[in-house]
C-alpha atoms as a PDB file:
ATOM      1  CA  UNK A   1      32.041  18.874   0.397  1.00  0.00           C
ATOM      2  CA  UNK A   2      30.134  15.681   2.400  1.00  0.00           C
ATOM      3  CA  UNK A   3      33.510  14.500   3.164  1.00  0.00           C
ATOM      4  CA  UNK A   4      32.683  12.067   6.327  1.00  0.00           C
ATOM      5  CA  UNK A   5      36.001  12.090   8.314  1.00  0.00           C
ATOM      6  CA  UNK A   6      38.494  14.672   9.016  1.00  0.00           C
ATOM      7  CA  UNK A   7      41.466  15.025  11.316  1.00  0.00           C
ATOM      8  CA  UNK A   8      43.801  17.530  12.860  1.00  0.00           C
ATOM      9  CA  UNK A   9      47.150  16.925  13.814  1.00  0.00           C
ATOM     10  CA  UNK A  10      50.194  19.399  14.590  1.00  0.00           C
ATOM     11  CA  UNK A  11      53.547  18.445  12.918  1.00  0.00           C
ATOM     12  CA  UNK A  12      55.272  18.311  16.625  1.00  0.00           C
ATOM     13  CA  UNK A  13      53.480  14.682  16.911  1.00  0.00           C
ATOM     14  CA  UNK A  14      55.883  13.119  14.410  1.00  0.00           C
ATOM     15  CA  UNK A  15      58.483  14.030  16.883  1.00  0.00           C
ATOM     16  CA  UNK A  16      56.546  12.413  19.882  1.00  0.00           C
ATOM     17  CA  UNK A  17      56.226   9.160  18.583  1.00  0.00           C
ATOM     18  CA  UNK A  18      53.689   7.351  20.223  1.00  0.00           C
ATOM     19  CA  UNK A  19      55.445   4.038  19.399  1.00  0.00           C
ATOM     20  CA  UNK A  20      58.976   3.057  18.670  1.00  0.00           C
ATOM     21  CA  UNK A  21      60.088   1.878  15.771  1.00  0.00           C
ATOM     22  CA  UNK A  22      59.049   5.142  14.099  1.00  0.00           C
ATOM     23  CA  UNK A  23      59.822   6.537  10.847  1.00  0.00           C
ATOM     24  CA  UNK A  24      62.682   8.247   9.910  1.00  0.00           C
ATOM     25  CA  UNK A  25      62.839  12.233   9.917  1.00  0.00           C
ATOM     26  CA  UNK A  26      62.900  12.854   6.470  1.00  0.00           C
ATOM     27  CA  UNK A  27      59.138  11.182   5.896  1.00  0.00           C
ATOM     28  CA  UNK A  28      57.998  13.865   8.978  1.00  0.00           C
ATOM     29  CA  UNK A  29      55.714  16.591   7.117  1.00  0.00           C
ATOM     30  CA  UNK A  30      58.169  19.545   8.202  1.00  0.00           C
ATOM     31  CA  UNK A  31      60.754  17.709   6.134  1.00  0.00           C
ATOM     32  CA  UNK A  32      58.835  17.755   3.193  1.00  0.00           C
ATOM     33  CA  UNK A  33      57.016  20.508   3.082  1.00  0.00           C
ATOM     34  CA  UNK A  34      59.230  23.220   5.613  1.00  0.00           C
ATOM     35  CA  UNK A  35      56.905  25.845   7.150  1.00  0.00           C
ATOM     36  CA  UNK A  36      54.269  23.147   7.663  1.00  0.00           C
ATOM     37  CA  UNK A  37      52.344  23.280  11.340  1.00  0.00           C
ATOM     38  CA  UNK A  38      49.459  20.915  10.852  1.00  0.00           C
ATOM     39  CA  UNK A  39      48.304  18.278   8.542  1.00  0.00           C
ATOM     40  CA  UNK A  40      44.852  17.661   7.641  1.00  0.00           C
ATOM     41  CA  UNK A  41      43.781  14.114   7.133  1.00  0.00           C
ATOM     42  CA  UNK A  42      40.375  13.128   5.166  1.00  0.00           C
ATOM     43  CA  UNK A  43      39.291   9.688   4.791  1.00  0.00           C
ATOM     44  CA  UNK A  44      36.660   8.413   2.265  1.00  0.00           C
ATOM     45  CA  UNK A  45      34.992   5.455   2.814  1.00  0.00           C
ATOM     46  CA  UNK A  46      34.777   1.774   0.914  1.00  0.00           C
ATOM     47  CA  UNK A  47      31.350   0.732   1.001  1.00  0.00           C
ATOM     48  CA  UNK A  48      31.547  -3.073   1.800  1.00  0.00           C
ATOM     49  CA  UNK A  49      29.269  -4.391  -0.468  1.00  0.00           C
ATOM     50  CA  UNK A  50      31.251  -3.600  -3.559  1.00  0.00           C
ATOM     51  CA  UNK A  51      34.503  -4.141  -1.395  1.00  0.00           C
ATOM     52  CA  UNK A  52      32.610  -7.645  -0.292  1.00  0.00           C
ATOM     53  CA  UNK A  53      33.284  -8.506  -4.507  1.00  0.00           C
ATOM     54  CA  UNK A  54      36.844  -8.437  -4.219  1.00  0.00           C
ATOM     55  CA  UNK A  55      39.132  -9.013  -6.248  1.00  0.00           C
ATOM     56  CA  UNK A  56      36.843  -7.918  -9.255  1.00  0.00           C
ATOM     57  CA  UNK A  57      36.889  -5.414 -11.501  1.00  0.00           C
ATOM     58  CA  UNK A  58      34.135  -3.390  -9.752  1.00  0.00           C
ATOM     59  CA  UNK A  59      36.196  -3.655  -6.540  1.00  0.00           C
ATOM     60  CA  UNK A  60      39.052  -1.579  -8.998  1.00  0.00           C
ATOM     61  CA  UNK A  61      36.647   0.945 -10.293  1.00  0.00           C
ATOM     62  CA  UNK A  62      35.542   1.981  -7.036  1.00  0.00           C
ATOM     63  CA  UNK A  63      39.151   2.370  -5.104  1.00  0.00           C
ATOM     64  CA  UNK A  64      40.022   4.292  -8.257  1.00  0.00           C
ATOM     65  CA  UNK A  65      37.179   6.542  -8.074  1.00  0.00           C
ATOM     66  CA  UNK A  66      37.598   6.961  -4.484  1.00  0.00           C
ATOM     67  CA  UNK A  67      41.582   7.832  -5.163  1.00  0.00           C
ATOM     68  CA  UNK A  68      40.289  10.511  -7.897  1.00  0.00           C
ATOM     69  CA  UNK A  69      38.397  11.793  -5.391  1.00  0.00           C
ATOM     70  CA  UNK A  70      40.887  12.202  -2.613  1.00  0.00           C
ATOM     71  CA  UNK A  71      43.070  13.854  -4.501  1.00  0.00           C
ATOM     72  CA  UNK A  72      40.448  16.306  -5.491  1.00  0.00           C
ATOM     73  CA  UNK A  73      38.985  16.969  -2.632  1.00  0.00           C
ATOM     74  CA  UNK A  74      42.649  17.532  -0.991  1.00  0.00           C
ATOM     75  CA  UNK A  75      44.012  19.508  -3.667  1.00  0.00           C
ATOM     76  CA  UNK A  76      40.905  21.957  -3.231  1.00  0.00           C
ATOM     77  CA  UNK A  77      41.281  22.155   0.212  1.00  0.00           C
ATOM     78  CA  UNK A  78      44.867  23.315   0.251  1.00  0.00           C
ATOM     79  CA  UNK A  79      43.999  25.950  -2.644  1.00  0.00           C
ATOM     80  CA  UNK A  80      41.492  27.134  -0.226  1.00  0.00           C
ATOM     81  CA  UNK A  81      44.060  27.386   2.365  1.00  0.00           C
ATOM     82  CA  UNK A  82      46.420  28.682   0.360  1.00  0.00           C
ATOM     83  CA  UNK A  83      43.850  31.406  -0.996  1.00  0.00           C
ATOM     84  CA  UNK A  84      42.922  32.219   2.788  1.00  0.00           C
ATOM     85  CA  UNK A  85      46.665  32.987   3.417  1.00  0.00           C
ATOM     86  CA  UNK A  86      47.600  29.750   4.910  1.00  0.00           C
ATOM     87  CA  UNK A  87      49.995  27.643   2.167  1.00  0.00           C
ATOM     88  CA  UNK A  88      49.351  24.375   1.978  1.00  0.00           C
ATOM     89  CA  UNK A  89      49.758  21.445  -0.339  1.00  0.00           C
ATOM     90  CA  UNK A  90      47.901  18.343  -0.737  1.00  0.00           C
ATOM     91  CA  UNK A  91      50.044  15.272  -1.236  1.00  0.00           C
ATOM     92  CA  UNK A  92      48.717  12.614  -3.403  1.00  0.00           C
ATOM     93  CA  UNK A  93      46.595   9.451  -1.884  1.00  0.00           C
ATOM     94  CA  UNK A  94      49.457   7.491  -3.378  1.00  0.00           C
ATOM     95  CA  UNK A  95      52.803   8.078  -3.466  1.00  0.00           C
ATOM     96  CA  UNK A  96      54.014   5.175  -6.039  1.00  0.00           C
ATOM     97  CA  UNK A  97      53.807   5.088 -10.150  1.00  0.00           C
ATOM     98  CA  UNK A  98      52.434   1.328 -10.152  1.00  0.00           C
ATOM     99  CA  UNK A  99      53.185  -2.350  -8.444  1.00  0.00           C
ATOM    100  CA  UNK A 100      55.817  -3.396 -10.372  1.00  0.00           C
ATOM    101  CA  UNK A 101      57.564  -0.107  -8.371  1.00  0.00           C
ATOM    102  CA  UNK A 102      56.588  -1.718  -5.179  1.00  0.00           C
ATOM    103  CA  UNK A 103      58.411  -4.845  -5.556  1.00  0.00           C
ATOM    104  CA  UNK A 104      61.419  -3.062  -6.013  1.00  0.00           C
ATOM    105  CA  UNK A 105      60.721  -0.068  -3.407  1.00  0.00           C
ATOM    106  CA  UNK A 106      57.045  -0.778  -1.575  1.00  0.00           C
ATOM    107  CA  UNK A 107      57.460   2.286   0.494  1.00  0.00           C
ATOM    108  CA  UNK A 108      55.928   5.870  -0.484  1.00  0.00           C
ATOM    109  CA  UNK A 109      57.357   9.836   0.562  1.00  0.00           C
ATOM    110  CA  UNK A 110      54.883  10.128   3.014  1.00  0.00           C
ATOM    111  CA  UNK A 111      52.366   8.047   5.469  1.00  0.00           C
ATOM    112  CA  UNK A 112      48.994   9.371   5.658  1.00  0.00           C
ATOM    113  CA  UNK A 113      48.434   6.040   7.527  1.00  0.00           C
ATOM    114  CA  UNK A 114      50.214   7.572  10.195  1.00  0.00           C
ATOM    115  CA  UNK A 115      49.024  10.914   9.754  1.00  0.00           C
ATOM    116  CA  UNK A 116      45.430   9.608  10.146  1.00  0.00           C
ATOM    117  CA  UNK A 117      46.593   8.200  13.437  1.00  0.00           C
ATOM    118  CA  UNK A 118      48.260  10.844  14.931  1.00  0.00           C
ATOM    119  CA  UNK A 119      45.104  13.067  13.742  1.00  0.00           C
ATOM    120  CA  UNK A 120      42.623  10.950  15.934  1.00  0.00           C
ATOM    121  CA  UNK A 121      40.607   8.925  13.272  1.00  0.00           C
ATOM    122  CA  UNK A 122      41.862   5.527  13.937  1.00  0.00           C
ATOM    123  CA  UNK A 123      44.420   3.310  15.414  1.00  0.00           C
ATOM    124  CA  UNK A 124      46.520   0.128  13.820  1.00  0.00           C
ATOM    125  CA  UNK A 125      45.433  -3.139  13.660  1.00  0.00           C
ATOM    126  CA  UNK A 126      46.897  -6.607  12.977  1.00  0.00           C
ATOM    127  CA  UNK A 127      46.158  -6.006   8.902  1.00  0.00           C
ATOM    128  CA  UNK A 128      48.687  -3.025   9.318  1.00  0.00           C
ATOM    129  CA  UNK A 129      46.264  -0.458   7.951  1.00  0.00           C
ATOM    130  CA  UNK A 130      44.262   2.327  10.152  1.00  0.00           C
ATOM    131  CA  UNK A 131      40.975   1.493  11.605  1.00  0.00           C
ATOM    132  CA  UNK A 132      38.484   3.570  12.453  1.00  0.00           C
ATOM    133  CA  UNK A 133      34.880   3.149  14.707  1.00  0.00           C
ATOM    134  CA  UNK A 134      32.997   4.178  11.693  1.00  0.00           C
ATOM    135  CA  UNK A 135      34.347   1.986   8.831  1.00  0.00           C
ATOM    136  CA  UNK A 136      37.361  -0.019  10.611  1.00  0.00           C
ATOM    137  CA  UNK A 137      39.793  -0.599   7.488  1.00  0.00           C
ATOM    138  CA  UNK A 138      37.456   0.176   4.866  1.00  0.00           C
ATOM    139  CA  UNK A 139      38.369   3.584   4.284  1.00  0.00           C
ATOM    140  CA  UNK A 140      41.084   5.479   1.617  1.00  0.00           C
ATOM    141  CA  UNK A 141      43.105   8.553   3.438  1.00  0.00           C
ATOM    142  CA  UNK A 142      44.281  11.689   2.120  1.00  0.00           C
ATOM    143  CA  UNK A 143      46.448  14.486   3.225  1.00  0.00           C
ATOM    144  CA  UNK A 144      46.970  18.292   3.393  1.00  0.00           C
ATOM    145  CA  UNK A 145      50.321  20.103   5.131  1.00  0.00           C
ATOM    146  CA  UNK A 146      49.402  23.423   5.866  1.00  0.00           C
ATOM    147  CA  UNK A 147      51.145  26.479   7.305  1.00  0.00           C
ATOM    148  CA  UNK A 148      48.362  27.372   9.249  1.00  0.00           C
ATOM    149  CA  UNK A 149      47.968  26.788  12.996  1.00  0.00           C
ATOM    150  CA  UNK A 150      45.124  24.483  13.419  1.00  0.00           C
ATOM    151  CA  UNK A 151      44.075  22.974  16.673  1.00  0.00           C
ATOM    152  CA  UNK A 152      44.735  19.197  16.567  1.00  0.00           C
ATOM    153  CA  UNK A 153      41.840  16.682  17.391  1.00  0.00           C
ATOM    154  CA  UNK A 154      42.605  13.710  20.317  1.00  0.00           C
ATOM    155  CA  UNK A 155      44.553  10.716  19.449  1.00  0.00           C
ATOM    156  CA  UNK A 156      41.875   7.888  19.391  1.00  0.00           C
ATOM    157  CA  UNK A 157      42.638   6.113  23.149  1.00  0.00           C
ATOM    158  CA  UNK A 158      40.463   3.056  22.434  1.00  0.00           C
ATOM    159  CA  UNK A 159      42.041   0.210  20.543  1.00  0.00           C
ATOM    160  CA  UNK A 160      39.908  -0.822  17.906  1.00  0.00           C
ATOM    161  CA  UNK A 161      41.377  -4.279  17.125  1.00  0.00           C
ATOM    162  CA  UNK A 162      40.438  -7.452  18.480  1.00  0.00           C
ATOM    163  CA  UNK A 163      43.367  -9.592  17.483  1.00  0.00           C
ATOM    164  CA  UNK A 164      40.531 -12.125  15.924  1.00  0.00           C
ATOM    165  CA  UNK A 165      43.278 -12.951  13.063  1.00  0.00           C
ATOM    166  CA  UNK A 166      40.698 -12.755  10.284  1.00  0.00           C
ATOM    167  CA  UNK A 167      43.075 -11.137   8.462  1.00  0.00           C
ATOM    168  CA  UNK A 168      46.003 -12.882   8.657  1.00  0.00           C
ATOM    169  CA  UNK A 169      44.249 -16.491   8.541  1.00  0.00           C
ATOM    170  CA  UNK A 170      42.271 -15.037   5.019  1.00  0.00           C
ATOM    171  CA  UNK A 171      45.165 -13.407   3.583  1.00  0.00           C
ATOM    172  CA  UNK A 172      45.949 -15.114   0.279  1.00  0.00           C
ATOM    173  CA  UNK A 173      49.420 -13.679  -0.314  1.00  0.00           C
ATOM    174  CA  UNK A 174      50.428 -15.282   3.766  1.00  0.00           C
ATOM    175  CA  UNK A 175      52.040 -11.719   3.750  1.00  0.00           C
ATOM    176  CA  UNK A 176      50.268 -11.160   7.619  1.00  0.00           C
ATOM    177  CA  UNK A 177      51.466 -12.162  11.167  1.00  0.00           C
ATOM    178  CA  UNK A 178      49.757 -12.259  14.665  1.00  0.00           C
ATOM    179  CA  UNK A 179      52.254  -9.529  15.997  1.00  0.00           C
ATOM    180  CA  UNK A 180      51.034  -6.159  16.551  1.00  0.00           C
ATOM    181  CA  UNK A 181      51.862  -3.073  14.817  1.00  0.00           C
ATOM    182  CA  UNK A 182      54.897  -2.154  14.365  1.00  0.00           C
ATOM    183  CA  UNK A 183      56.313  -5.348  15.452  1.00  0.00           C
ATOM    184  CA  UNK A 184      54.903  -7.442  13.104  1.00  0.00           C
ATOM    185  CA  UNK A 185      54.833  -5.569   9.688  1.00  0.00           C
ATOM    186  CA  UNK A 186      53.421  -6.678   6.548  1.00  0.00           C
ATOM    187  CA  UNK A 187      55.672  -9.356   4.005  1.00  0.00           C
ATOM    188  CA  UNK A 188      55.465  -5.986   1.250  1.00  0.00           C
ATOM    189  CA  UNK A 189      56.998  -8.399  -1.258  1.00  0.00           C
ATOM    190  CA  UNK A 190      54.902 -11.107  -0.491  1.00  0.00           C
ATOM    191  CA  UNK A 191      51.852  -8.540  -0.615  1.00  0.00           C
ATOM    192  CA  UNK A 192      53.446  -6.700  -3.473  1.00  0.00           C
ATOM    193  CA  UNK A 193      53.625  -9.619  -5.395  1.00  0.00           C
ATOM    194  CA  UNK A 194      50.186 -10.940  -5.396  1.00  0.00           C
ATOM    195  CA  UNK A 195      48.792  -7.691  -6.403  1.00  0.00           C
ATOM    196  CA  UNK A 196      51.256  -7.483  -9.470  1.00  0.00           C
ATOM    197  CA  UNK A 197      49.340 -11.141 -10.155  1.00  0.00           C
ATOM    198  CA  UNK A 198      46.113  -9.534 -10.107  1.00  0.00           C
ATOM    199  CA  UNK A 199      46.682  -5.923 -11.727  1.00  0.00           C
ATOM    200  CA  UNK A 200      47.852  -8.391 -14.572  1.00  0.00           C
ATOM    201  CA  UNK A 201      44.078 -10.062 -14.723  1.00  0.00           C
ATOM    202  CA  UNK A 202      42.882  -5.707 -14.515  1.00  0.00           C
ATOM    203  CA  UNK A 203      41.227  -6.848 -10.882  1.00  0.00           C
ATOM    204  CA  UNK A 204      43.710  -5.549  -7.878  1.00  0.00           C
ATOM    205  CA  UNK A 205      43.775  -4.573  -5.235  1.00  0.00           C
ATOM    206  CA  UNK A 206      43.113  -7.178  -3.288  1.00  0.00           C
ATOM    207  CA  UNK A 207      41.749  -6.087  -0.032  1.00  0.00           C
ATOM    208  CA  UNK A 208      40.659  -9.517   1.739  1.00  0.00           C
ATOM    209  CA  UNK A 209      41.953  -8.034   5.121  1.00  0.00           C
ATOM    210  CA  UNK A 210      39.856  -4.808   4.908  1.00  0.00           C
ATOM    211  CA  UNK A 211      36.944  -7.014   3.514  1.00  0.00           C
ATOM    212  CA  UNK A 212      37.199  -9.404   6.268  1.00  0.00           C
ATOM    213  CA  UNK A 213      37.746  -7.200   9.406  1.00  0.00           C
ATOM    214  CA  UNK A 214      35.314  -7.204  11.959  1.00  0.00           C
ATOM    215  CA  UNK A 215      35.584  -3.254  13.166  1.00  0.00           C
ATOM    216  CA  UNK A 216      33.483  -0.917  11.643  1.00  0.00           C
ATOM    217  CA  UNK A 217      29.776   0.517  12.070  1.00  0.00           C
ATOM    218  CA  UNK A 218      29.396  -0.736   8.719  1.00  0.00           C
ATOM    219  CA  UNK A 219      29.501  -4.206   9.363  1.00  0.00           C
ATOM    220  CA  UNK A 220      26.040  -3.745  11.372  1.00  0.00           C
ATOM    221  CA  UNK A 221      24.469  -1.434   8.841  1.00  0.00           C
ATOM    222  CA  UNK A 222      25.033  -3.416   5.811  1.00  0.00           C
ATOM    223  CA  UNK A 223      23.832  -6.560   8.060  1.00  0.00           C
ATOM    224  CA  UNK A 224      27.611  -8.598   8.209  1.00  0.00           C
ATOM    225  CA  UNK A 225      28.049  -9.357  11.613  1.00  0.00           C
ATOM    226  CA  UNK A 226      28.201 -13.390  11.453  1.00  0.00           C
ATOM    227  CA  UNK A 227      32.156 -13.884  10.384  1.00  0.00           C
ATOM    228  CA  UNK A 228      30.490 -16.949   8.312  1.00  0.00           C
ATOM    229  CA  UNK A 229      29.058 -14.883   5.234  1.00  0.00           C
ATOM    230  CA  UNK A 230      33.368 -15.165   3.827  1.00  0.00           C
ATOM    231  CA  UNK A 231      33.519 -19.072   4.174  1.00  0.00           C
ATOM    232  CA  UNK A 232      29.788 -20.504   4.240  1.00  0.00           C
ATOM    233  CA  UNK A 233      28.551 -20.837   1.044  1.00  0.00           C
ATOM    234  CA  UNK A 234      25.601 -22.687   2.015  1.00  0.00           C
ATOM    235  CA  UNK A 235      24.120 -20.032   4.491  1.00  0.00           C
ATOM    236  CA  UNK A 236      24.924 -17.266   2.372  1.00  0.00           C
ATOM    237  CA  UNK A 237      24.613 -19.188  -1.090  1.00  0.00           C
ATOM    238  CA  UNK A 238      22.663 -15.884  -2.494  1.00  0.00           C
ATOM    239  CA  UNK A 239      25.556 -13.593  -1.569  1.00  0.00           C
ATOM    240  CA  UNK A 240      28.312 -15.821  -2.857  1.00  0.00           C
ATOM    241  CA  UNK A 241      26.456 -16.510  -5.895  1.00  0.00           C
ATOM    242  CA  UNK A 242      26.301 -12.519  -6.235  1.00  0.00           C
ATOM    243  CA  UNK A 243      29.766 -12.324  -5.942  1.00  0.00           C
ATOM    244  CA  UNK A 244      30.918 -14.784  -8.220  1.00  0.00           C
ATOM    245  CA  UNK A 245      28.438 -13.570 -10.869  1.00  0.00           C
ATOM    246  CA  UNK A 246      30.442 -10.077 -10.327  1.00  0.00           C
ATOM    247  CA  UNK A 247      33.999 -12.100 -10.445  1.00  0.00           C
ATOM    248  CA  UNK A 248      33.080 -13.622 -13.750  1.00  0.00           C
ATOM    249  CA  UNK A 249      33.731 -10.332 -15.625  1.00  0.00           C
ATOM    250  CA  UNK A 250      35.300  -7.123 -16.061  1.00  0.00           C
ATOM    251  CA  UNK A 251      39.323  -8.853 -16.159  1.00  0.00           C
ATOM    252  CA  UNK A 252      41.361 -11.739 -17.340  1.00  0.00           C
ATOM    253  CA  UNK A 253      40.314 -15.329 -16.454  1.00  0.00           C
ATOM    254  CA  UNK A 254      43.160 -17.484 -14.567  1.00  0.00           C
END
């Protein structure tokens, strides 16, 4: 199915927390889905150059198609399962019915954030979202609880972030600190908020902290490893001209 990352973890690893705070029981797979013994994590990726547009309205056409695909891909998966003898269930790559529900409740049923690290493809950094060696932030996670009894791939040992507060110096809503995960969580209003701004101009998400972040094969492949392409518009006139060209349509004008 040329799905590029996929991870393995057993349910007992929501009960062996591998840092405190941790979430309460009832968001644990077993509690949603009883019978469950593993979850199955994929992860899709967000190629940079379109992310690199952001906010636009190509930036929202491609984390929708990527979502459409997740869910797909998931929801065939745990047929297959299923089919095999093994019940399973995908559970959606979102778990929310639109931003305005955010501000009033920003938290979803279940964390495939936290699945995806406790199934070895990436740790937390600063920006509060998974990063991986292959695409740091810039990649969209979905989920599968299964019944079957799947051997679970290593936690990821390295840490992947560098504390270089990109994220939280670029971050437009201020909704980022300089603490580490989970001590320093994301302002979800704050966040929440500026997103409801833009899905009104039909050009959220946002995604400055994934664009921005410095982790990631990626960043050498598509040629982004000077932090300067975000701020310099002199050096990299061509690319910000590019962008703004892309900006200039698609949504509602401030």
């Amino acid at each position: 199915m040329d799905i590029p990352m996929v991870g393995v973890a057993s349910i007992e690893r929501w009960t062996k927390p591998p840092f405190l705070p941790w979430m309460p029981e009832e968001f644990y797979p077993q509690s949603i889905y009883p019978g469950a013994k593993s979850v199955i994590v994929i992860g899709l990726p967000i190629p940079l150059p379109v992310l690199e547009t952001s906010p636009s309205i190509y930036y929202r056409e491609l984390y929708n198609t990527v979502n459409t695909l997740l869910d797909q891909y998931t929801y065939r998966l745990a047929n297959f399962l299923t089919d095999k003898g093994y019940p399973s269930i995908f559970v959606p790559r979102d778990g929310y019915g639109n931003v305005q529900v955010l501000l009033e409740n920003p938290i979803a049923f279940f964390s495939h954030r936290h699945a995806a690290l406790l199934a070895g493809l990436g740790n937390f950094g600063v920006n509060n979202t998974i990063l991986t060696p292959e695409y740091g932030p810039r990649v969209r996670l979905g989920s599968i609880l299964s019944t079957a009894e799947l051997p679970p791939d290593p936690m990821l040992e390295t840490e992947l972030c560098t504390r270089c507060m990109r994220c939280v110096k670029m971050c437009p809503a201020n909704a980022l600190n300089k603490e580490d995960y989970p001590s320093g969580l994301t302002d979800r209003k704050a966040c929440s908020s500026y997103s409801a701004e833009l899905n009104k101009r039909y050009i959220s998400p946002c995604g400055i902290c994934i664009k921005v972040c410095p982790i990631g094969n990626d960043r050498a492949l598509y040629k982004r490893d000077n932090d300067a392409i975000y701020v310099d518009k002199d050096l990299f006139a061509s690319h910000h001209k590019a962008w703004k060209h892309v900006r200039s349509y698609g949504g509602k004008r401030q």
